[in-house]
N, C-alpha and C. Protein backbone atom coordinates (compact mmCIF):
# COMPACT_ATOMS: atom_id res chain seq x y z
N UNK A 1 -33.96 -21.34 33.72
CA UNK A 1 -34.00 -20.62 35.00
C UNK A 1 -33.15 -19.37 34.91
N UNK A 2 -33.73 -18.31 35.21
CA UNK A 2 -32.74 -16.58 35.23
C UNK A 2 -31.66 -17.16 36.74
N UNK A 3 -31.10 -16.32 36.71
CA UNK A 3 -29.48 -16.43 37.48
C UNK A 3 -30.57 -15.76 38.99
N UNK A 4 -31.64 -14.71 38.59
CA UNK A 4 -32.26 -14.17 39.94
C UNK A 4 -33.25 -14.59 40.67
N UNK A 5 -33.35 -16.12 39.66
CA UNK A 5 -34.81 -16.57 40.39
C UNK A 5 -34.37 -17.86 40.87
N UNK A 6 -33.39 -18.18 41.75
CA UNK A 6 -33.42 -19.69 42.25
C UNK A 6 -34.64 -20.17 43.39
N UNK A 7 -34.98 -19.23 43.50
CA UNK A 7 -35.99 -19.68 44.74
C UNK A 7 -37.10 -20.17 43.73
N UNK A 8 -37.61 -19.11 43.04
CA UNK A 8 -38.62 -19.93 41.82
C UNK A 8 -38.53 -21.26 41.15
N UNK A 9 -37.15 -21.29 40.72
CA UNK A 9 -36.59 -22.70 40.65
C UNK A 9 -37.08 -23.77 41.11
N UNK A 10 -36.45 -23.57 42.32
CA UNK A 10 -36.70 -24.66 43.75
C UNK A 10 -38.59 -25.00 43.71
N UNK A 11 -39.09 -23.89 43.99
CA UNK A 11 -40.74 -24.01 43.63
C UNK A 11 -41.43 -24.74 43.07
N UNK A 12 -40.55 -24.58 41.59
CA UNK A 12 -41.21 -25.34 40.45
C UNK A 12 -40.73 -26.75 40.67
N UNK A 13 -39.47 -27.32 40.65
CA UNK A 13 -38.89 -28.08 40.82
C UNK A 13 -39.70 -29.33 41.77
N UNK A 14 -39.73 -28.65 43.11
CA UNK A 14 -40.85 -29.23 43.74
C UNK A 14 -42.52 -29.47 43.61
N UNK A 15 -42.52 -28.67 42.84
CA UNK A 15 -43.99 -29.13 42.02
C UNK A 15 -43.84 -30.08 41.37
N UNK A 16 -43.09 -29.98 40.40
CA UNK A 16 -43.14 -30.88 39.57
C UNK A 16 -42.31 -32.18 40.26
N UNK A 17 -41.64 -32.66 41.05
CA UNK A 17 -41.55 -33.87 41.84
C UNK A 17 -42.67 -34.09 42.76
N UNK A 18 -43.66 -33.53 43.70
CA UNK A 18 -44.61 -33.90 43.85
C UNK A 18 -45.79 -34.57 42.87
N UNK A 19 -45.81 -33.96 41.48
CA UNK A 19 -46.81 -34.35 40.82
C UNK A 19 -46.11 -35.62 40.32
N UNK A 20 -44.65 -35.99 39.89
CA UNK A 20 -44.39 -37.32 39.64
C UNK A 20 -44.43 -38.19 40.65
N UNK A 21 -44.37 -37.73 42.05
CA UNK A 21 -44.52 -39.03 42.94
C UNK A 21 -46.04 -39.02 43.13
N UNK A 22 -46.96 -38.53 42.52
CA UNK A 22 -48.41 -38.74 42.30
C UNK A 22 -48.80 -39.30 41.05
N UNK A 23 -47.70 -39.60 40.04
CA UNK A 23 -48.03 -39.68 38.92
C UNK A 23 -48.80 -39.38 37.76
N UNK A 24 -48.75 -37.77 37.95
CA UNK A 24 -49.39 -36.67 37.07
C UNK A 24 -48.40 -35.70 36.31
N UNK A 25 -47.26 -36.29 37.08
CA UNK A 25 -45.96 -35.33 35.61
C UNK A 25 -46.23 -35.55 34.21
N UNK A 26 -46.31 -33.97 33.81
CA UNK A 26 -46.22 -34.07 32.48
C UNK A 26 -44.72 -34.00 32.02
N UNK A 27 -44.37 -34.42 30.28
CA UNK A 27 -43.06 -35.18 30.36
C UNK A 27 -42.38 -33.52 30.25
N UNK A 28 -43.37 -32.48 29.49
CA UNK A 28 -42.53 -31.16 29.51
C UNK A 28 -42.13 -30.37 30.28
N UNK A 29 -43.19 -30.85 31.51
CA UNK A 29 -42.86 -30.21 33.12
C UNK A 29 -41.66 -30.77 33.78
N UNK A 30 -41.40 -32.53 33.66
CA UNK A 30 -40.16 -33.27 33.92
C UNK A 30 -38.75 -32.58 32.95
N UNK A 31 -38.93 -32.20 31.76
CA UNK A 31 -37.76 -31.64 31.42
C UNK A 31 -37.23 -30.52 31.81
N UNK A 32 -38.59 -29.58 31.90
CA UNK A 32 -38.32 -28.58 32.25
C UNK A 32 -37.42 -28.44 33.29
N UNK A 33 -38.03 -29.04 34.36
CA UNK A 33 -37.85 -28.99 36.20
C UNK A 33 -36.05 -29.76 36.16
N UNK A 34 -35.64 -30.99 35.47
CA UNK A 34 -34.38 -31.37 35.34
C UNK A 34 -33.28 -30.49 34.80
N UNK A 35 -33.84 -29.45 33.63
CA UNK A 35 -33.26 -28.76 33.31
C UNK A 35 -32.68 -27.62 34.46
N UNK A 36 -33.82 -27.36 34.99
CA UNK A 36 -33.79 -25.93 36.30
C UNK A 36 -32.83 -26.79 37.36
N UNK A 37 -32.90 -27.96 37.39
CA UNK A 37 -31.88 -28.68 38.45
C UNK A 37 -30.90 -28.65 38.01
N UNK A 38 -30.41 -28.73 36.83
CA UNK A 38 -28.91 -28.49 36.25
C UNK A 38 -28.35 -27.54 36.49
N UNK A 39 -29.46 -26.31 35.60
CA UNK A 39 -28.90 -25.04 36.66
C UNK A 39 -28.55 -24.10 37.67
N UNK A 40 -29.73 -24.83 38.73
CA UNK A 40 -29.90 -24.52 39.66
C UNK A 40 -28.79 -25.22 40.81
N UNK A 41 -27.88 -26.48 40.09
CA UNK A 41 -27.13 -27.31 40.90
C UNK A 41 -25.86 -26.44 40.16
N UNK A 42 -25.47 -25.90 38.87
CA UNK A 42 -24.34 -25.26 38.57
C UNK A 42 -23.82 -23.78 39.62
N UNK A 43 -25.39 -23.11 39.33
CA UNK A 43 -25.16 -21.81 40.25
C UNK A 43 -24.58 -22.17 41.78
N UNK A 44 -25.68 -23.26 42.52
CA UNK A 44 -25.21 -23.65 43.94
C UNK A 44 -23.39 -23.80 43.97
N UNK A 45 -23.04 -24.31 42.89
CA UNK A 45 -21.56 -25.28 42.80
C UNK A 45 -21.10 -23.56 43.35
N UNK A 46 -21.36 -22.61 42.42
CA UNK A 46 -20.34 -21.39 42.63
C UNK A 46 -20.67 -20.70 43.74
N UNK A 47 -21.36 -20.50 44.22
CA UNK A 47 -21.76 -19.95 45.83
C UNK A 47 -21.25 -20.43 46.83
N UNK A 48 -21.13 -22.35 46.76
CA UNK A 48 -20.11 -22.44 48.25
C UNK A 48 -18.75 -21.76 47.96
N UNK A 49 -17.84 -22.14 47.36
CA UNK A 49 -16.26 -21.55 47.45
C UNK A 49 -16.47 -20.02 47.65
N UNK A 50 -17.18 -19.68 47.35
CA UNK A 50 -17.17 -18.19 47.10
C UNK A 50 -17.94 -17.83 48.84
N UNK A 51 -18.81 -18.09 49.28
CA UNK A 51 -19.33 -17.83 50.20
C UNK A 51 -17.85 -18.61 51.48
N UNK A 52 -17.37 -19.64 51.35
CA UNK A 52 -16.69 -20.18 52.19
C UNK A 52 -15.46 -18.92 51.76
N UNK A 53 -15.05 -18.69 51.09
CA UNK A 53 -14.10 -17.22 50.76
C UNK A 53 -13.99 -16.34 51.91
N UNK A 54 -15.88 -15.74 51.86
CA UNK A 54 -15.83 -15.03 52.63
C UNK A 54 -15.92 -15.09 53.86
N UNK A 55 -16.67 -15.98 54.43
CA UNK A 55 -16.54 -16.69 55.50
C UNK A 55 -15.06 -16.39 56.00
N UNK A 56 -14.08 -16.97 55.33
CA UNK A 56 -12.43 -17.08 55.82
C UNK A 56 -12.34 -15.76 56.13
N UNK A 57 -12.86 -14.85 54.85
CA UNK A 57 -12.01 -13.18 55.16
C UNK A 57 -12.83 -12.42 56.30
N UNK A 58 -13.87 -13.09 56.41
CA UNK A 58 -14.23 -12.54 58.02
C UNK A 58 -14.22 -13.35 58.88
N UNK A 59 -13.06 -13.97 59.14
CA UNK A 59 -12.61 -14.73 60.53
C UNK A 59 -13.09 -15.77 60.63
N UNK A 60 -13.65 -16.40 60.39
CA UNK A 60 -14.18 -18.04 60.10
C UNK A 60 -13.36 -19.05 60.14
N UNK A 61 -12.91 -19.41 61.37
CA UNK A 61 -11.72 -20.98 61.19
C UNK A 61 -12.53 -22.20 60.18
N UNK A 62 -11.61 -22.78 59.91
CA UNK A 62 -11.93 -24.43 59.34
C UNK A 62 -12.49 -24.65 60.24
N UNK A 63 -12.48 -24.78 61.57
CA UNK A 63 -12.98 -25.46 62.77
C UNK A 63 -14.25 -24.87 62.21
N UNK A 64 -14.92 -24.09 62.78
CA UNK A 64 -16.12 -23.35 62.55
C UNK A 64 -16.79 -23.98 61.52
N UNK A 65 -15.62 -23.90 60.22
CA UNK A 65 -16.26 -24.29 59.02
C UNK A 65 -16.39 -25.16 58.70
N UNK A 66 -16.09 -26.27 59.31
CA UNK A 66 -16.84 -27.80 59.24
C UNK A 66 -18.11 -28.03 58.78
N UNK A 67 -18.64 -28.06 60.51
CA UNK A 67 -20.14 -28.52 60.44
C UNK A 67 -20.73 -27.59 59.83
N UNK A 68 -20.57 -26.60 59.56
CA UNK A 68 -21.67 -25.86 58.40
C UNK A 68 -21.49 -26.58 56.95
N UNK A 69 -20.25 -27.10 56.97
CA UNK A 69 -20.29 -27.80 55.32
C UNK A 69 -20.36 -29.46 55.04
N UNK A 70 -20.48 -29.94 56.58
CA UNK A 70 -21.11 -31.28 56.97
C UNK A 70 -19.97 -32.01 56.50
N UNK A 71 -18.94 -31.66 57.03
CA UNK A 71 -17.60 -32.61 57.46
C UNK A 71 -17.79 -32.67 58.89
N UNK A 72 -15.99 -33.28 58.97
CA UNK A 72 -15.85 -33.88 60.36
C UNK A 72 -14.71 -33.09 60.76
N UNK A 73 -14.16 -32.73 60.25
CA UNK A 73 -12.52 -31.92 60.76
C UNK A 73 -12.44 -30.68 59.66
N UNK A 74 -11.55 -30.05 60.42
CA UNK A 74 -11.10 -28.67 59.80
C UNK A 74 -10.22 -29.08 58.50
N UNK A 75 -9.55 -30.26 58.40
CA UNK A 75 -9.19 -30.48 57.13
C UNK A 75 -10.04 -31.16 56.36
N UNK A 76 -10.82 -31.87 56.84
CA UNK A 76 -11.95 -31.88 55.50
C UNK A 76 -12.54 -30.55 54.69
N UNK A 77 -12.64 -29.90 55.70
CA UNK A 77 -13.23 -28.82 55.65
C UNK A 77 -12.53 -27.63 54.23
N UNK A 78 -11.19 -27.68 54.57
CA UNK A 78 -10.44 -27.43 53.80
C UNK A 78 -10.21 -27.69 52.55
N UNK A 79 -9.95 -29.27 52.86
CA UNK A 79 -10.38 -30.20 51.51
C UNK A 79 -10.77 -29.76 50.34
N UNK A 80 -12.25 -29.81 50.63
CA UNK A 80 -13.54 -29.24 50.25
C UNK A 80 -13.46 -28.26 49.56
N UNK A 81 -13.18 -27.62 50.20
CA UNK A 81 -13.33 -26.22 49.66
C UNK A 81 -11.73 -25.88 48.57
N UNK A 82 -10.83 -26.79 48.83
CA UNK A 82 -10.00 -26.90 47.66
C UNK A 82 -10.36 -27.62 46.46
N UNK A 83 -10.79 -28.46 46.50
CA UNK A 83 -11.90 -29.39 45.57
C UNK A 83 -12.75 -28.35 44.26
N UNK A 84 -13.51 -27.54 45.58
CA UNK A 84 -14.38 -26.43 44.39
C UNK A 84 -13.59 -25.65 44.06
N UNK A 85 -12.79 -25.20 44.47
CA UNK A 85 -12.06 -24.03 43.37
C UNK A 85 -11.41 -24.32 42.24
N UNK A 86 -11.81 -23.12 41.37
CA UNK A 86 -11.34 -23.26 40.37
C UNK A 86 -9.51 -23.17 40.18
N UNK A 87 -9.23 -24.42 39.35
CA UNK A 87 -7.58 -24.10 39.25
C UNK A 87 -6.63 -23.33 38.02
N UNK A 88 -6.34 -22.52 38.73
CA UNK A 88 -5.15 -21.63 38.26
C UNK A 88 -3.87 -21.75 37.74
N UNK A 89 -3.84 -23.17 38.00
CA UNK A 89 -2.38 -23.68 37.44
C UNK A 89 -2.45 -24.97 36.68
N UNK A 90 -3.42 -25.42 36.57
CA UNK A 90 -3.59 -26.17 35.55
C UNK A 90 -3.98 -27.97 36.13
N UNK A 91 -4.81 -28.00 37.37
CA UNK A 91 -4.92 -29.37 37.58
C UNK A 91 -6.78 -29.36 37.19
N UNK A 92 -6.91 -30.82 36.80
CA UNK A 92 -8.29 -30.57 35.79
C UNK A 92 -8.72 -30.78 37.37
N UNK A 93 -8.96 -31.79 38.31
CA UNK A 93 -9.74 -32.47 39.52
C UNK A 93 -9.50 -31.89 40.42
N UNK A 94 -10.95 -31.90 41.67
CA UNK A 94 -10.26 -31.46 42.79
C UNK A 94 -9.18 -31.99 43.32
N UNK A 95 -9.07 -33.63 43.16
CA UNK A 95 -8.26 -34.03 44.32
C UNK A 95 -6.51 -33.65 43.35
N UNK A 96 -6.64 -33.14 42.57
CA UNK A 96 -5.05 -32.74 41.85
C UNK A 96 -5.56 -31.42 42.30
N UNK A 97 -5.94 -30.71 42.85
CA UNK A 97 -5.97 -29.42 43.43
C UNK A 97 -5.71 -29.25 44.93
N UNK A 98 -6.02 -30.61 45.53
CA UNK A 98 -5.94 -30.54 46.95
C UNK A 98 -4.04 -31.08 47.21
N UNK A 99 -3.97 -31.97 46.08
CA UNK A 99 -2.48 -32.65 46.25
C UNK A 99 -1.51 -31.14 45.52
N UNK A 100 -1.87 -30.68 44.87
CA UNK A 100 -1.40 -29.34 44.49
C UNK A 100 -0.82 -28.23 45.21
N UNK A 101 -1.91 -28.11 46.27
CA UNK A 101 -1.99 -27.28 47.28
C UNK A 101 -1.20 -27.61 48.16
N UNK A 102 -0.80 -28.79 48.36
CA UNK A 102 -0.58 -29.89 49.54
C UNK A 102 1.13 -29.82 49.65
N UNK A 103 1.30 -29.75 48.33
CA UNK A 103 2.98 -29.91 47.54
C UNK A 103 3.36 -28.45 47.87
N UNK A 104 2.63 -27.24 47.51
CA UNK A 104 2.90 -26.23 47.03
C UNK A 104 3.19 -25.34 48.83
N UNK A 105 2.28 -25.91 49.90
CA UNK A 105 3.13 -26.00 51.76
C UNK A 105 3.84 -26.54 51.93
N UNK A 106 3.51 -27.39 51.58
CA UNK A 106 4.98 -28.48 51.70
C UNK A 106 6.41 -28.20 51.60
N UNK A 107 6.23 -27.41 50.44
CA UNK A 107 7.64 -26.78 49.65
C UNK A 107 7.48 -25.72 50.30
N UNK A 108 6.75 -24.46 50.72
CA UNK A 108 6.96 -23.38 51.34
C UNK A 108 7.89 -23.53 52.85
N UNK A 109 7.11 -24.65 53.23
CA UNK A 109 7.76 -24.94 54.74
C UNK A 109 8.65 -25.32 54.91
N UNK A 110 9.33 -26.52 54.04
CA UNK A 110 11.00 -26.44 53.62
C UNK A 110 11.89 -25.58 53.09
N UNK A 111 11.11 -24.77 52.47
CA UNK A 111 12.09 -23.29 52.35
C UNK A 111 12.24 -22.30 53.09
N UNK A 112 10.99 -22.32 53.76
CA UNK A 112 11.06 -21.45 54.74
C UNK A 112 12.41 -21.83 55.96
N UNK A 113 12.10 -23.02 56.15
CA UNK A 113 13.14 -23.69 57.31
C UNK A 113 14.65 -23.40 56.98
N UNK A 114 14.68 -23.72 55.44
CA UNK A 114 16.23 -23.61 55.15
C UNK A 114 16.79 -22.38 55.08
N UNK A 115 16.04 -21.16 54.64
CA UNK A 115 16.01 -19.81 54.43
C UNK A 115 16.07 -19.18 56.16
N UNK A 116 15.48 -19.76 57.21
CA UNK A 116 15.61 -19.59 58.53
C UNK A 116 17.26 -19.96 58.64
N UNK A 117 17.54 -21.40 58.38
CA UNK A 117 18.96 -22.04 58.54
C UNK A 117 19.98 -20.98 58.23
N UNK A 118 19.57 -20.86 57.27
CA UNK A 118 20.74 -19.87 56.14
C UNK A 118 20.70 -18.40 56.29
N UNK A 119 19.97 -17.90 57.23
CA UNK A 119 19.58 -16.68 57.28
C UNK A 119 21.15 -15.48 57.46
N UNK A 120 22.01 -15.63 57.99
CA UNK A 120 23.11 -14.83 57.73
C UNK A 120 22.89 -14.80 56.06
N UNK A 121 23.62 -15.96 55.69
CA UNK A 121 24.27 -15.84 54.42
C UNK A 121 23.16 -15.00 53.35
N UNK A 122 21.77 -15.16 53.63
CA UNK A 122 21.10 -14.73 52.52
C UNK A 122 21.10 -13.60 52.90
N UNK A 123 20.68 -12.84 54.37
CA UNK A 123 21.09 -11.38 54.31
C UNK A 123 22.45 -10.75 53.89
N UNK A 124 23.22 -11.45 54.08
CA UNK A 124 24.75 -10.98 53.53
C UNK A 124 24.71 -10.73 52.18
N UNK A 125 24.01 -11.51 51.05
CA UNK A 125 23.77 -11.63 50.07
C UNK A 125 22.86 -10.58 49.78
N UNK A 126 22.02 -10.58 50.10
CA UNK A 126 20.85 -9.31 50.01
C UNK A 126 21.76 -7.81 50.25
N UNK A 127 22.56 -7.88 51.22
CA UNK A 127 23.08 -6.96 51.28
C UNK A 127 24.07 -6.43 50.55
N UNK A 128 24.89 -7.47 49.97
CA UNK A 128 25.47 -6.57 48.77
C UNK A 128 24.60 -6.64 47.48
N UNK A 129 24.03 -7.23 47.41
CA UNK A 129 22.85 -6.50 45.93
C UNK A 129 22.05 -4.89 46.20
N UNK A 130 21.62 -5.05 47.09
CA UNK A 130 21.16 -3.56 47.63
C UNK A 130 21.98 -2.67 47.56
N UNK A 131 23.86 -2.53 47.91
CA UNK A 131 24.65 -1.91 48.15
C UNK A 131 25.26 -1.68 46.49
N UNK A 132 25.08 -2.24 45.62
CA UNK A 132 25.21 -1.97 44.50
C UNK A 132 25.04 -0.21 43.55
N UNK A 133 25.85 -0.26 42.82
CA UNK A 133 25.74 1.44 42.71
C UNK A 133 25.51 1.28 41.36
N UNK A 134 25.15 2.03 40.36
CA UNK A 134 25.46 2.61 38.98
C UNK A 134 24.20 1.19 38.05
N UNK A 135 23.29 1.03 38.42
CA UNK A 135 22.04 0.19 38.39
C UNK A 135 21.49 0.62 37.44
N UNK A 136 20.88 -0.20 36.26
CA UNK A 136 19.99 0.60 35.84
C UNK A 136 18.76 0.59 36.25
N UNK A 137 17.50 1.57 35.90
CA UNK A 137 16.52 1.53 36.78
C UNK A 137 15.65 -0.38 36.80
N UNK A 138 15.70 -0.97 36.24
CA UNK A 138 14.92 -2.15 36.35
C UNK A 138 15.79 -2.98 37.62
N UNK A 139 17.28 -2.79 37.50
CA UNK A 139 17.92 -3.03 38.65
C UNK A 139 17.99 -2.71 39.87
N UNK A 140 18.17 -1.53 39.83
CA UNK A 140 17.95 -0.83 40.92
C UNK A 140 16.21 -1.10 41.91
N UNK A 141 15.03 -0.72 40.86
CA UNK A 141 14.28 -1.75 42.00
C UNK A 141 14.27 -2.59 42.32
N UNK A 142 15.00 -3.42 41.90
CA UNK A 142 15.12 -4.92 42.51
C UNK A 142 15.85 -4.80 43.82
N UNK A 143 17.38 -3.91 43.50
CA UNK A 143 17.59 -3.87 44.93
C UNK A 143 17.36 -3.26 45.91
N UNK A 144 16.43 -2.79 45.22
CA UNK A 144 15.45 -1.50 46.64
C UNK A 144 14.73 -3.01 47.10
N UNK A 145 13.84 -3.20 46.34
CA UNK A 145 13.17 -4.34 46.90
C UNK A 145 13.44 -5.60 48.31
N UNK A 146 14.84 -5.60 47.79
CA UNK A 146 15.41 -6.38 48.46
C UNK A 146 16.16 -5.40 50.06
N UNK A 147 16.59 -4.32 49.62
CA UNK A 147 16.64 -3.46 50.80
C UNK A 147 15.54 -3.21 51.76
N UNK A 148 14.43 -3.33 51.17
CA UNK A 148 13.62 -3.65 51.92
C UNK A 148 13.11 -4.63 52.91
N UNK A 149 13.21 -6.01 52.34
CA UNK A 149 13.30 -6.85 52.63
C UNK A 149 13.80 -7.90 53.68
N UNK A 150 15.27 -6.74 53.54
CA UNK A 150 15.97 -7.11 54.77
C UNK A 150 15.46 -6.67 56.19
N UNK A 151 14.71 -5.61 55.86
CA UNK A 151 14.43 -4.63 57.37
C UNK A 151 13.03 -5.89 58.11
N UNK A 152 12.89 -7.03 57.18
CA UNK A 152 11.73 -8.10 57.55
C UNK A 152 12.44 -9.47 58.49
N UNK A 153 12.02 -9.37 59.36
CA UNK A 153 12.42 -10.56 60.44
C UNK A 153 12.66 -11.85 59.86
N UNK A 154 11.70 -12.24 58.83
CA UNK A 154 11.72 -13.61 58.06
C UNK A 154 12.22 -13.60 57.35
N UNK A 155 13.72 -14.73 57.06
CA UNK A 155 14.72 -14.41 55.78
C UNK A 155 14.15 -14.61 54.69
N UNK A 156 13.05 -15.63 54.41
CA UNK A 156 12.00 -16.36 53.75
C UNK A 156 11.59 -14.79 52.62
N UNK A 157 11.65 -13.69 53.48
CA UNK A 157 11.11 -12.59 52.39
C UNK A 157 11.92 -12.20 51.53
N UNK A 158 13.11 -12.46 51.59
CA UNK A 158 14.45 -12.18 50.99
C UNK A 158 14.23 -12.77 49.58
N UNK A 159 13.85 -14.40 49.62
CA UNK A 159 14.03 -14.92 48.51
C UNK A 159 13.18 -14.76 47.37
N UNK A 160 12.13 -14.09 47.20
CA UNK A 160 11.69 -13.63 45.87
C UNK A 160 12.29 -12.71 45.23
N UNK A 161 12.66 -11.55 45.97
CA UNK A 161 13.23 -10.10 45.23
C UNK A 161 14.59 -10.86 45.02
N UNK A 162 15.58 -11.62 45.58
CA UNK A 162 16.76 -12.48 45.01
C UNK A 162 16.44 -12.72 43.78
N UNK A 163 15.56 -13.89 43.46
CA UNK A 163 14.83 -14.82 42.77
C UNK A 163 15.15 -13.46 41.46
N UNK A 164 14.01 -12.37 41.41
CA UNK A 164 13.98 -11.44 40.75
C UNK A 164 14.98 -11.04 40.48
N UNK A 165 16.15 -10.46 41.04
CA UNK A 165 17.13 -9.53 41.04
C UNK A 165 18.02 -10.22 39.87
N UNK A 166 18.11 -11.65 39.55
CA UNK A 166 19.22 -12.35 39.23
C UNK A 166 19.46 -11.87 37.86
N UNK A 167 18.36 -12.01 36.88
CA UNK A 167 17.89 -11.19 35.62
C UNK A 167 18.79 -10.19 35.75
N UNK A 168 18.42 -9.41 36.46
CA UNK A 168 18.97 -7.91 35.94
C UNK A 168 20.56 -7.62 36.49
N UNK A 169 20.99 -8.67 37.05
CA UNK A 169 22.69 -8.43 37.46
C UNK A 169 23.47 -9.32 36.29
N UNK A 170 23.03 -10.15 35.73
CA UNK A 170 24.02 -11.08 35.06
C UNK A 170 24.23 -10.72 33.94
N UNK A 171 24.17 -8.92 33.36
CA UNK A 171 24.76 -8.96 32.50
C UNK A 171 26.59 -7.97 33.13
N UNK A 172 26.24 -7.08 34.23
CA UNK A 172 27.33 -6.61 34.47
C UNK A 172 27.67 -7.06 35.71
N UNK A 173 26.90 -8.08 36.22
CA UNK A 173 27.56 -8.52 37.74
C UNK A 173 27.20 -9.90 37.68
N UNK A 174 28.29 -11.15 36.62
CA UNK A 174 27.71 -12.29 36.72
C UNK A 174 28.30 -12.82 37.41
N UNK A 175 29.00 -13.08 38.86
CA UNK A 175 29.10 -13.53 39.61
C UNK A 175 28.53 -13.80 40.72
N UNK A 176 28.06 -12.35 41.06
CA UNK A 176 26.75 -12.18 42.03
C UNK A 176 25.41 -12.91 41.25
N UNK A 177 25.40 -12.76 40.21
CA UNK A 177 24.18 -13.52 39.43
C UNK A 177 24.09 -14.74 39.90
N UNK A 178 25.17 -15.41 39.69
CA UNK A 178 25.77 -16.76 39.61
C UNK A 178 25.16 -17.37 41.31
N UNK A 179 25.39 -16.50 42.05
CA UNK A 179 25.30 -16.88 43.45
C UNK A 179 23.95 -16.65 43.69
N UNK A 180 23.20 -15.48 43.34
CA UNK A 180 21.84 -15.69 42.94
C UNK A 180 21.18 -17.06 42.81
N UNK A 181 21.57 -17.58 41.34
CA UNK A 181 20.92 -18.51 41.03
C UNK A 181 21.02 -20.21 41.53
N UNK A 182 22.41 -19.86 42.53
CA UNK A 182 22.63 -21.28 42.90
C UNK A 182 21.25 -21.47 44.27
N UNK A 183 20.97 -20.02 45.02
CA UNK A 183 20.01 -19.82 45.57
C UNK A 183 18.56 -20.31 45.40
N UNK A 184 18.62 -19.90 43.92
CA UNK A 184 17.41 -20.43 43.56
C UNK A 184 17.04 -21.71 42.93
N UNK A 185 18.20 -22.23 42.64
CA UNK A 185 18.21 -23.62 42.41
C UNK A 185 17.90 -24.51 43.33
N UNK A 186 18.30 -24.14 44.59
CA UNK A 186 18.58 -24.68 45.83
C UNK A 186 17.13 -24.80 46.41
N UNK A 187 16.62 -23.59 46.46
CA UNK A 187 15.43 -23.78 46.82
C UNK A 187 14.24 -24.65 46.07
N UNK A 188 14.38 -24.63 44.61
CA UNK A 188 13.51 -25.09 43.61
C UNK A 188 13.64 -26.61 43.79
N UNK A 189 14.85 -26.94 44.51
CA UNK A 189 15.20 -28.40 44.50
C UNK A 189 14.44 -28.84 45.84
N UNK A 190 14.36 -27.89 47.06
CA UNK A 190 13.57 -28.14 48.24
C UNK A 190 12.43 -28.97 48.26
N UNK A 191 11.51 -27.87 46.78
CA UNK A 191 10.51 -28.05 46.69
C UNK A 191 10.21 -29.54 46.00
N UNK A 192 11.15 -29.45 45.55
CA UNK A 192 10.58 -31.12 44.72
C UNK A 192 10.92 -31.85 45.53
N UNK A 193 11.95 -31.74 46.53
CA UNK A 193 12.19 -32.82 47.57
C UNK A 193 10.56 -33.43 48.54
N UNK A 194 10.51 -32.22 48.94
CA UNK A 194 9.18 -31.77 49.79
C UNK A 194 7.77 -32.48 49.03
N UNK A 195 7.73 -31.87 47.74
CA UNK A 195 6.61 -32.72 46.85
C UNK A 195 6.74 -34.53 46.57
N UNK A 196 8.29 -34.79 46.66
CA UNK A 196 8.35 -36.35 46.77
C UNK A 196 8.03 -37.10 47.60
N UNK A 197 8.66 -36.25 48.87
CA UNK A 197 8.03 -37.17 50.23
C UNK A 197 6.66 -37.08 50.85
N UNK A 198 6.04 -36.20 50.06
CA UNK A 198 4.43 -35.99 50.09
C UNK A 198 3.85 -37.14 49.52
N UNK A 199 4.18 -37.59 48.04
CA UNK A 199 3.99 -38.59 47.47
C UNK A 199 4.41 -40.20 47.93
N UNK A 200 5.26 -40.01 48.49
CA UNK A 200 6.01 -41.39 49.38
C UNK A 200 5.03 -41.86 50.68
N UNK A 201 4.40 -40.95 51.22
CA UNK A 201 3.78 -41.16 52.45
C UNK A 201 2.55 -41.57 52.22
């Protein structure tokens, strides 16, 4: 089957299952037609995620997107459509893509919370990395970055350009490094907390 002819596909396909439930399939027409179902069921596989994609980027809730994909809830819905995508980080199954996904909010939302908690201290922190003088340039964007960062309501934005910055201070500022990284330890530990009690429940 060409990639441009699924409708032809489908055509034949149905010919040739009508003529076996008449019992006039020939066996080269049956291979044929199983074959065009293979491919014709591979291509389908890549059109939902991709079509449900777009769907999302033009405003399409889960709600919405249910019953078009013949679930029952917006998290099935979701599910689903985590299931078909392809993974990026290395889980072979959907359902290690959906528990993936699952871990990977999980942990955002506990950092986010604690990064809310902590929000002085990490701007205080942000703020003397930014205030830093005599940088070299790989440093120095970092603490632009982070000067930036601060001017953002959510402390939560703080902690990547941190995350980043730590590299490039610990060879002439390893104390501030140091405090850096207890940051990021801290958070990295969130996340596994967050991914355990995902697993516990």
């Amino acid at each position: 089957m060409g990639d441009s002819d699924p409708a032809g596909a489908v055509s034949r396909i149905h010919d040739v299952v009508a003529a076996a439930r008449a019992g006039t399939a020939d066996r080269e027409d049956l291979l044929a037609a199983l074959t065009d179902l293979r491919v014709l069921r591979e291509e389908l596989a890549g059109w939902e995620p991709e079509l449900i994609t777009a769907a999302r980027t033009a405003g399409a809730s889960w709600v919405a997107l249910a019953p078009a994909l013949g679930v029952a809830s917006r998290q099935a819905a979701e599910r689903r459509y985590l299931r078909l995508q392809p993974s990026d980080t290395g889980e072979k199954t959907g359902e290690a893509r959906v528990d993936a996904e699952r871990d990977r909010r999980a942990g955002d939302r506990a950092v986010a919370d604690w990064a809310r908690r902590n929000s002085a201290s990490l701007r205080k922190l942000a703020g003397r990395v930014s205030a830093l003088d005599g940088l070299d340039p790989a440093a120095q964007e970092s603490a632009d970055r982070l000067g930036t960062a601060l001017g953002d309501d959510d402390p939560a934005t703080l902690l990547p350009p941190l995350a980043a910055a730590r590299s490039q201070l610990a060879a002439d500022h390893a104390g501030l490094a140091e405090e850096l990284g207890e940051v990021s330890e801290e958070t990295a530990r969130l996340r596994r907390d967050a991914a355990d009690r995902r697993a516990k429940d």
